[in-house]
C-alpha atoms as a PDB file:
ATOM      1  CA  UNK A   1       7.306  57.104  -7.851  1.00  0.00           C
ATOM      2  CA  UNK A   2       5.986  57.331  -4.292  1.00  0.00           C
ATOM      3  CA  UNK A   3       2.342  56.446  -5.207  1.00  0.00           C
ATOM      4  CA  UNK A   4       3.867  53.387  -7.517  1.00  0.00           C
ATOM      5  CA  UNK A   5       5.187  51.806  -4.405  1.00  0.00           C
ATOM      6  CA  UNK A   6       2.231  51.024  -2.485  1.00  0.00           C
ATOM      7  CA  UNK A   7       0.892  49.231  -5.290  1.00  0.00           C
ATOM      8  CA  UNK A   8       3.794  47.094  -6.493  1.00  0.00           C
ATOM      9  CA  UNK A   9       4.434  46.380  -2.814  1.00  0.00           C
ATOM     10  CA  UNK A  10       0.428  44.902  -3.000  1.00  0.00           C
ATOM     11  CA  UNK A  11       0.799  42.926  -5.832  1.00  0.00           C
ATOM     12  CA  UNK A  12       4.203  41.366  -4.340  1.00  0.00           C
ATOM     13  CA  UNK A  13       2.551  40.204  -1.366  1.00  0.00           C
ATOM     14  CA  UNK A  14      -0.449  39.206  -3.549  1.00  0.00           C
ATOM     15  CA  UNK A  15       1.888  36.641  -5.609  1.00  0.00           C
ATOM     16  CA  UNK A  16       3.489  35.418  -2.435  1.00  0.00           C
ATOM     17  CA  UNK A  17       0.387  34.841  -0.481  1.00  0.00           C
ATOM     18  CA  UNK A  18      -1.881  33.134  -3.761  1.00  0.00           C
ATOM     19  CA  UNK A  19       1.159  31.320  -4.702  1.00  0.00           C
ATOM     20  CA  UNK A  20       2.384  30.246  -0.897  1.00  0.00           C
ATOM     21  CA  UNK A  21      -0.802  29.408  -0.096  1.00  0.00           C
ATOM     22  CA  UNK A  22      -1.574  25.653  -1.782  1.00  0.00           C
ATOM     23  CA  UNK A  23      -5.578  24.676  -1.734  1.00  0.00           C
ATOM     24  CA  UNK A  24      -5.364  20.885  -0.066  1.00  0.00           C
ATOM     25  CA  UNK A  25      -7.301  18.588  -2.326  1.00  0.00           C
ATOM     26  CA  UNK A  26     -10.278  17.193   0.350  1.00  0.00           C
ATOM     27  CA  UNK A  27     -10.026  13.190   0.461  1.00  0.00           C
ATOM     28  CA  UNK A  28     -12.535  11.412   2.297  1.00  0.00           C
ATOM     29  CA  UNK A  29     -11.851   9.992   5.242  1.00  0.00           C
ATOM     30  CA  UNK A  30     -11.752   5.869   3.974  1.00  0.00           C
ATOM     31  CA  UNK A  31      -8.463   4.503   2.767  1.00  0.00           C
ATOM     32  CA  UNK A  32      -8.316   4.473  -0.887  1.00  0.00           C
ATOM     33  CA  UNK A  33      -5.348   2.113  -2.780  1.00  0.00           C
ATOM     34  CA  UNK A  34      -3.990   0.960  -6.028  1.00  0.00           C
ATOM     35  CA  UNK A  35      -2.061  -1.789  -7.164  1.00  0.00           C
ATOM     36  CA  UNK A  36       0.996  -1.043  -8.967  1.00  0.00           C
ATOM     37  CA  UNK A  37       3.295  -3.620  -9.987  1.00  0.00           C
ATOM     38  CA  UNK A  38       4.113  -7.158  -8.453  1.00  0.00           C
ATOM     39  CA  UNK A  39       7.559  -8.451  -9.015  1.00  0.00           C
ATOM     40  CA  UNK A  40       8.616 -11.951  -8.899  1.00  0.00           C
ATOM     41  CA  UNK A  41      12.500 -13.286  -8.130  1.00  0.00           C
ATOM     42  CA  UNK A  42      14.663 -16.133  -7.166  1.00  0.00           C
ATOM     43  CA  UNK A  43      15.531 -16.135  -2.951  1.00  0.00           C
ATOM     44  CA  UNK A  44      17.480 -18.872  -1.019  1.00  0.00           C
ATOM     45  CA  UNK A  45      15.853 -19.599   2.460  1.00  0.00           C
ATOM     46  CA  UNK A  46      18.716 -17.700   4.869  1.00  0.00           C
ATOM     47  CA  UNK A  47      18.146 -20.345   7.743  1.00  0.00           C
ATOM     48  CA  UNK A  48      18.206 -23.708   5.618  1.00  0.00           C
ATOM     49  CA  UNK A  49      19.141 -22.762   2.038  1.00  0.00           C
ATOM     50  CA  UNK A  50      17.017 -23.687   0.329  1.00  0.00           C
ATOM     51  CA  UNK A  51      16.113 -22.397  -3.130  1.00  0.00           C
ATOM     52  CA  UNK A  52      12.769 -20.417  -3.502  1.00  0.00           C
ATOM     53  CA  UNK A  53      10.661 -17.589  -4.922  1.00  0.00           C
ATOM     54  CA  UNK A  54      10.320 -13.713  -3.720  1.00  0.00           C
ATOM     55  CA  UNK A  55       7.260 -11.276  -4.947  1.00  0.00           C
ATOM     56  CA  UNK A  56       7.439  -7.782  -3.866  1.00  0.00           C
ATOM     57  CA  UNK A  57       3.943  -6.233  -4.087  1.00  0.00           C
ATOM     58  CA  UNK A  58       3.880  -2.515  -4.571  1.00  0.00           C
ATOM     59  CA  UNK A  59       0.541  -0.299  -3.951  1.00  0.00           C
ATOM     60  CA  UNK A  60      -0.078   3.591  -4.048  1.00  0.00           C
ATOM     61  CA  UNK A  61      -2.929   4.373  -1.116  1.00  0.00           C
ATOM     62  CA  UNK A  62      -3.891   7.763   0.370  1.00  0.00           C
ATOM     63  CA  UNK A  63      -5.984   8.754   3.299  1.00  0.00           C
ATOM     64  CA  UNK A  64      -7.764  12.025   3.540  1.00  0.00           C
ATOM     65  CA  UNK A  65      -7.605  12.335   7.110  1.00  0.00           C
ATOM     66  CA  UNK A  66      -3.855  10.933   7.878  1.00  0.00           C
ATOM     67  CA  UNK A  67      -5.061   8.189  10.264  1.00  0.00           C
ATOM     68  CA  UNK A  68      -3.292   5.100   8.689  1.00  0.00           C
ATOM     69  CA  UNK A  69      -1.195   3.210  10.718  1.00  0.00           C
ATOM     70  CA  UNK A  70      -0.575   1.682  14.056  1.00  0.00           C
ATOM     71  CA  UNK A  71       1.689   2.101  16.693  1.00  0.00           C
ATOM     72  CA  UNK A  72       4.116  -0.508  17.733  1.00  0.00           C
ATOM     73  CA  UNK A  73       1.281  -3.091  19.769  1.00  0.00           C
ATOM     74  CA  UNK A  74       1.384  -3.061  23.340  1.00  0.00           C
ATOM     75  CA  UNK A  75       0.402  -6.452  25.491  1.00  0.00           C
ATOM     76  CA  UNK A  76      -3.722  -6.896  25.298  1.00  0.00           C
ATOM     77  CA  UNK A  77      -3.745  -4.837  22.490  1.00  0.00           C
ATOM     78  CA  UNK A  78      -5.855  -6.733  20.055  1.00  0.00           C
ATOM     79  CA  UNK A  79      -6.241  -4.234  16.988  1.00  0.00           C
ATOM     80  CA  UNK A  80      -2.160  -4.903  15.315  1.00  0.00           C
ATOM     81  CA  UNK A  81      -2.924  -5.575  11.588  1.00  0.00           C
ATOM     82  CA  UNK A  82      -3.754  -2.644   8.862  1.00  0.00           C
ATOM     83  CA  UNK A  83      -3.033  -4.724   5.646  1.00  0.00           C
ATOM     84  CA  UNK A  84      -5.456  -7.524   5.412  1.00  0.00           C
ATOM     85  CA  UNK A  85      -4.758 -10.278   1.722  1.00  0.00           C
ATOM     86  CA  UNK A  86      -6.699 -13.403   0.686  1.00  0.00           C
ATOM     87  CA  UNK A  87      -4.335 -15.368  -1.525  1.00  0.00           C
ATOM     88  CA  UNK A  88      -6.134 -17.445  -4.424  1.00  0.00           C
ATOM     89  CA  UNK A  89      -4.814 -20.542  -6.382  1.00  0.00           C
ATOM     90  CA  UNK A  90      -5.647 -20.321 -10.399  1.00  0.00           C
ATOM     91  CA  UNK A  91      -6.972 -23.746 -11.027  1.00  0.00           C
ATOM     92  CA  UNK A  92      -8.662 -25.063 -14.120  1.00  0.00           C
ATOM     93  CA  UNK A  93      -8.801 -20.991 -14.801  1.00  0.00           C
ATOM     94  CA  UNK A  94     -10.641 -20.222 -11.950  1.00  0.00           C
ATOM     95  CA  UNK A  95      -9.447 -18.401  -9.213  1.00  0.00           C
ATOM     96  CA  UNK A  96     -10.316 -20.323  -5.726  1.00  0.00           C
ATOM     97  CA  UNK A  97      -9.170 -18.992  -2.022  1.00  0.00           C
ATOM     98  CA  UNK A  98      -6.421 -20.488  -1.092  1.00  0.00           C
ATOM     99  CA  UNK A  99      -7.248 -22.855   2.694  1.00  0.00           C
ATOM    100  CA  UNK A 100      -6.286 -20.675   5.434  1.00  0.00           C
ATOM    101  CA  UNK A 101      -3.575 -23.253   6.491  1.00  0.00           C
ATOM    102  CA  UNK A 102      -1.800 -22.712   3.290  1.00  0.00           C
ATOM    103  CA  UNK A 103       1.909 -22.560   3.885  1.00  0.00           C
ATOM    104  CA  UNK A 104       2.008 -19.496   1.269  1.00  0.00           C
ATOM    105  CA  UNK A 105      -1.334 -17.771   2.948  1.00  0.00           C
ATOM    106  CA  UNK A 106       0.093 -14.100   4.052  1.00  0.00           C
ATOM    107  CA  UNK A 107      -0.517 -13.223   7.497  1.00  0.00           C
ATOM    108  CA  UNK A 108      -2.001 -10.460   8.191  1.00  0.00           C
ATOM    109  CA  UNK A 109       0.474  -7.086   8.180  1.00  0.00           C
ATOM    110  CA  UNK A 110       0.996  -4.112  10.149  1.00  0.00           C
ATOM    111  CA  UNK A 111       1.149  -0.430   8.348  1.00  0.00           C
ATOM    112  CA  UNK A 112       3.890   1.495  11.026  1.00  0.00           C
ATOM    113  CA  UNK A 113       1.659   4.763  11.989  1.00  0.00           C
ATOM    114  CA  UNK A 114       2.236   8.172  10.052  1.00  0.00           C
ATOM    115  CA  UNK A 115       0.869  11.497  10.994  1.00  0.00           C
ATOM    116  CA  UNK A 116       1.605  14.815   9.082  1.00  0.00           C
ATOM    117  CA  UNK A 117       2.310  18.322  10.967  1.00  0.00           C
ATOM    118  CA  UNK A 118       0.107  20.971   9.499  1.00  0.00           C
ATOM    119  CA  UNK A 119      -3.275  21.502   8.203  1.00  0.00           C
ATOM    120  CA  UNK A 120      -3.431  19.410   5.465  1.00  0.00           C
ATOM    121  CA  UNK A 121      -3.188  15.736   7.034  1.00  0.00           C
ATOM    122  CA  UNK A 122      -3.929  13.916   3.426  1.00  0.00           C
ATOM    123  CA  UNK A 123      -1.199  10.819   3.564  1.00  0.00           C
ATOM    124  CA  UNK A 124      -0.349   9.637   0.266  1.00  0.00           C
ATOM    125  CA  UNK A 125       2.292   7.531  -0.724  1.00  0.00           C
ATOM    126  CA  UNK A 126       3.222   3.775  -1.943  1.00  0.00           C
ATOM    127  CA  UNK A 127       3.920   0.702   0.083  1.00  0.00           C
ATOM    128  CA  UNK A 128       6.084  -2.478  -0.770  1.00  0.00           C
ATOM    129  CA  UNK A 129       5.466  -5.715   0.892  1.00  0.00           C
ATOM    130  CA  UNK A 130       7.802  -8.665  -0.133  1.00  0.00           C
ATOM    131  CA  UNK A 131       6.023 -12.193  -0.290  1.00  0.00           C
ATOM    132  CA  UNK A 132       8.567 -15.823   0.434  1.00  0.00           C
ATOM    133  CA  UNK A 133       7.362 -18.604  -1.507  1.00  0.00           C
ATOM    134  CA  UNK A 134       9.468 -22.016  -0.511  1.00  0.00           C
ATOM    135  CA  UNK A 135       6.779 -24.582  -0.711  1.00  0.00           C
ATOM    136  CA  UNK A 136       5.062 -24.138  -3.974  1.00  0.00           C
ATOM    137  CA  UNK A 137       5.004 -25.891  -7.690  1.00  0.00           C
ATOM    138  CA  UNK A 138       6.366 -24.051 -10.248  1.00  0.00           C
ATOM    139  CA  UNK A 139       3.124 -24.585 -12.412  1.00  0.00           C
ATOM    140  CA  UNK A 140       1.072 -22.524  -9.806  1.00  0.00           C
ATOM    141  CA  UNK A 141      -0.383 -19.354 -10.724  1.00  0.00           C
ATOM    142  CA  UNK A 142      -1.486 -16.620  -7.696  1.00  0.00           C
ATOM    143  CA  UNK A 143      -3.419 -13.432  -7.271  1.00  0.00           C
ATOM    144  CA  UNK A 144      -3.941 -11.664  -4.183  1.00  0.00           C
ATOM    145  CA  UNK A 145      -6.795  -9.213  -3.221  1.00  0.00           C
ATOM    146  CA  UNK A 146      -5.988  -6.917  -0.658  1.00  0.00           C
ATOM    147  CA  UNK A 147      -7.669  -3.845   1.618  1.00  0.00           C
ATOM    148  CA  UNK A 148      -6.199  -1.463   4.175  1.00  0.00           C
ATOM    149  CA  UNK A 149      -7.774  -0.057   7.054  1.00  0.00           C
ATOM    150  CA  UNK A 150      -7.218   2.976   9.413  1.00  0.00           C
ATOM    151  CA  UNK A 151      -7.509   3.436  13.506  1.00  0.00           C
ATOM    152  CA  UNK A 152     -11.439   4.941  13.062  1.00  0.00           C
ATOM    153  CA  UNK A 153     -11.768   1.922  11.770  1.00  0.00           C
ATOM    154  CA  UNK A 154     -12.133   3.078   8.080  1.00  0.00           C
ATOM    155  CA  UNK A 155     -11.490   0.426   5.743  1.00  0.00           C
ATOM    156  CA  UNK A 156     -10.276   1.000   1.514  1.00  0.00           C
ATOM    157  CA  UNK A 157     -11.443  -0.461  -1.589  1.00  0.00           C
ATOM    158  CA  UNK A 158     -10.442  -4.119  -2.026  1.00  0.00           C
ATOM    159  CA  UNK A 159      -7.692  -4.457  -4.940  1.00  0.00           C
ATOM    160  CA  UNK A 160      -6.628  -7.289  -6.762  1.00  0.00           C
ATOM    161  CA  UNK A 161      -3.082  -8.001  -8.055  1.00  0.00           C
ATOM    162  CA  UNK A 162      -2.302  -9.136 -11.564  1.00  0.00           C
ATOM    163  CA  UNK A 163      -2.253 -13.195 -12.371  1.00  0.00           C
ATOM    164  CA  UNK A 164       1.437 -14.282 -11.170  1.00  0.00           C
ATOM    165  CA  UNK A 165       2.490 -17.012 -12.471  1.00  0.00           C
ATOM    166  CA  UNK A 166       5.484 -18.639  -9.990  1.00  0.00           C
ATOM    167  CA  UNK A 167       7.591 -19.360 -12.758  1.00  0.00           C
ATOM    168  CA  UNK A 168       7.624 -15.602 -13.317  1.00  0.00           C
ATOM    169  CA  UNK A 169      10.944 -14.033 -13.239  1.00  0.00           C
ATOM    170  CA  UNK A 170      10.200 -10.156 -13.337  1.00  0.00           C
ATOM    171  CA  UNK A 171       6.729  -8.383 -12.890  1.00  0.00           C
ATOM    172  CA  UNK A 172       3.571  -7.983 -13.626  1.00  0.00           C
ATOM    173  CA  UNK A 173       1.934  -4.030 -13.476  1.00  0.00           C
ATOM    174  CA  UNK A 174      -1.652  -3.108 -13.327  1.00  0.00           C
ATOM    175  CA  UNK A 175      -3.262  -2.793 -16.797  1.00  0.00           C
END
């Protein structure tokens, strides 16, 4: 019985240690997204109340490195947008950018910064950004491509969202 124990005790700590002990999937360094879903609603404008559209966009993204994110900006700091979108107008079934004075052109958004404790500093998760829509005809029909892009400076694939039509009431997913 003596001479079992040594070797049972090995193969315990062998189990505990292989299966402890998770490999982290390497991820480059770049930014790498997908779009999920993009749902449409009705919203009334809180300040006048008025009737309009909402669209929350949803994405997956994941960064090998865990740089994504910024820090709350500080005065002179010039570098306060992660999220970048160009909005585009379906017309005559072509897509065209929308002007950049368009009252339904996005600004530019800010990813709040993340960082993971540990070894394994892969960020993965999914982001929702809601979209107002208050000046718009109800005939229009939208898409928005969209990139994300890390402090080194790293920036993702550029995604496109599904067609969304402004009369829609529900979502569209990626196909």
């Amino acid at each position: 019985m003596k001479s079992i124990l040594p070797i049972i005790s090995a193969v315990i700590l062998f189990l505990l240690f292989s299966n402890g002990c998770e490999k982290i999937k390497p991820l480059p360094p770049e930014p790498y997204i997908e779009f999920r879903q993009f749902t449409m609603f009705d919203t009334i404008d809180q300040q006048l109340g008025n009737p309009g559209k909402a669209g929350i966009l949803e994405f997956y993204f994941e960064d090998g490195d865990g740089d994504l994110g910024l820090r709350q900006p500080v005065e002179g700091q010039t570098d306060t947008t992660n999220l970048f979108f160009t909005l585009y107008y379906k017309e005559d079934g072509v897509f065209t950018e929308a002007d950049s004075l368009d009252f339904n052109n996005p600004p530019d958004f800010r990813i709040p910064y993340m960082e993971r404790e540990g070894q394994n500093k892969t960020l993965q998760g999914l982001i929702e950004i809601t979209f107002l829509y208050f000046i718009f005809d109800i005939t229009d029909t939208i898409m928005y491509d969209f990139y994300i892009k890390d402090r080194a400076g790293n920036e993702s694939n550029v995604v496109s969202t599904c067609e969304i039509p402004l009369s829609l009431y529900g979502g569209c997913i990626d196909d």
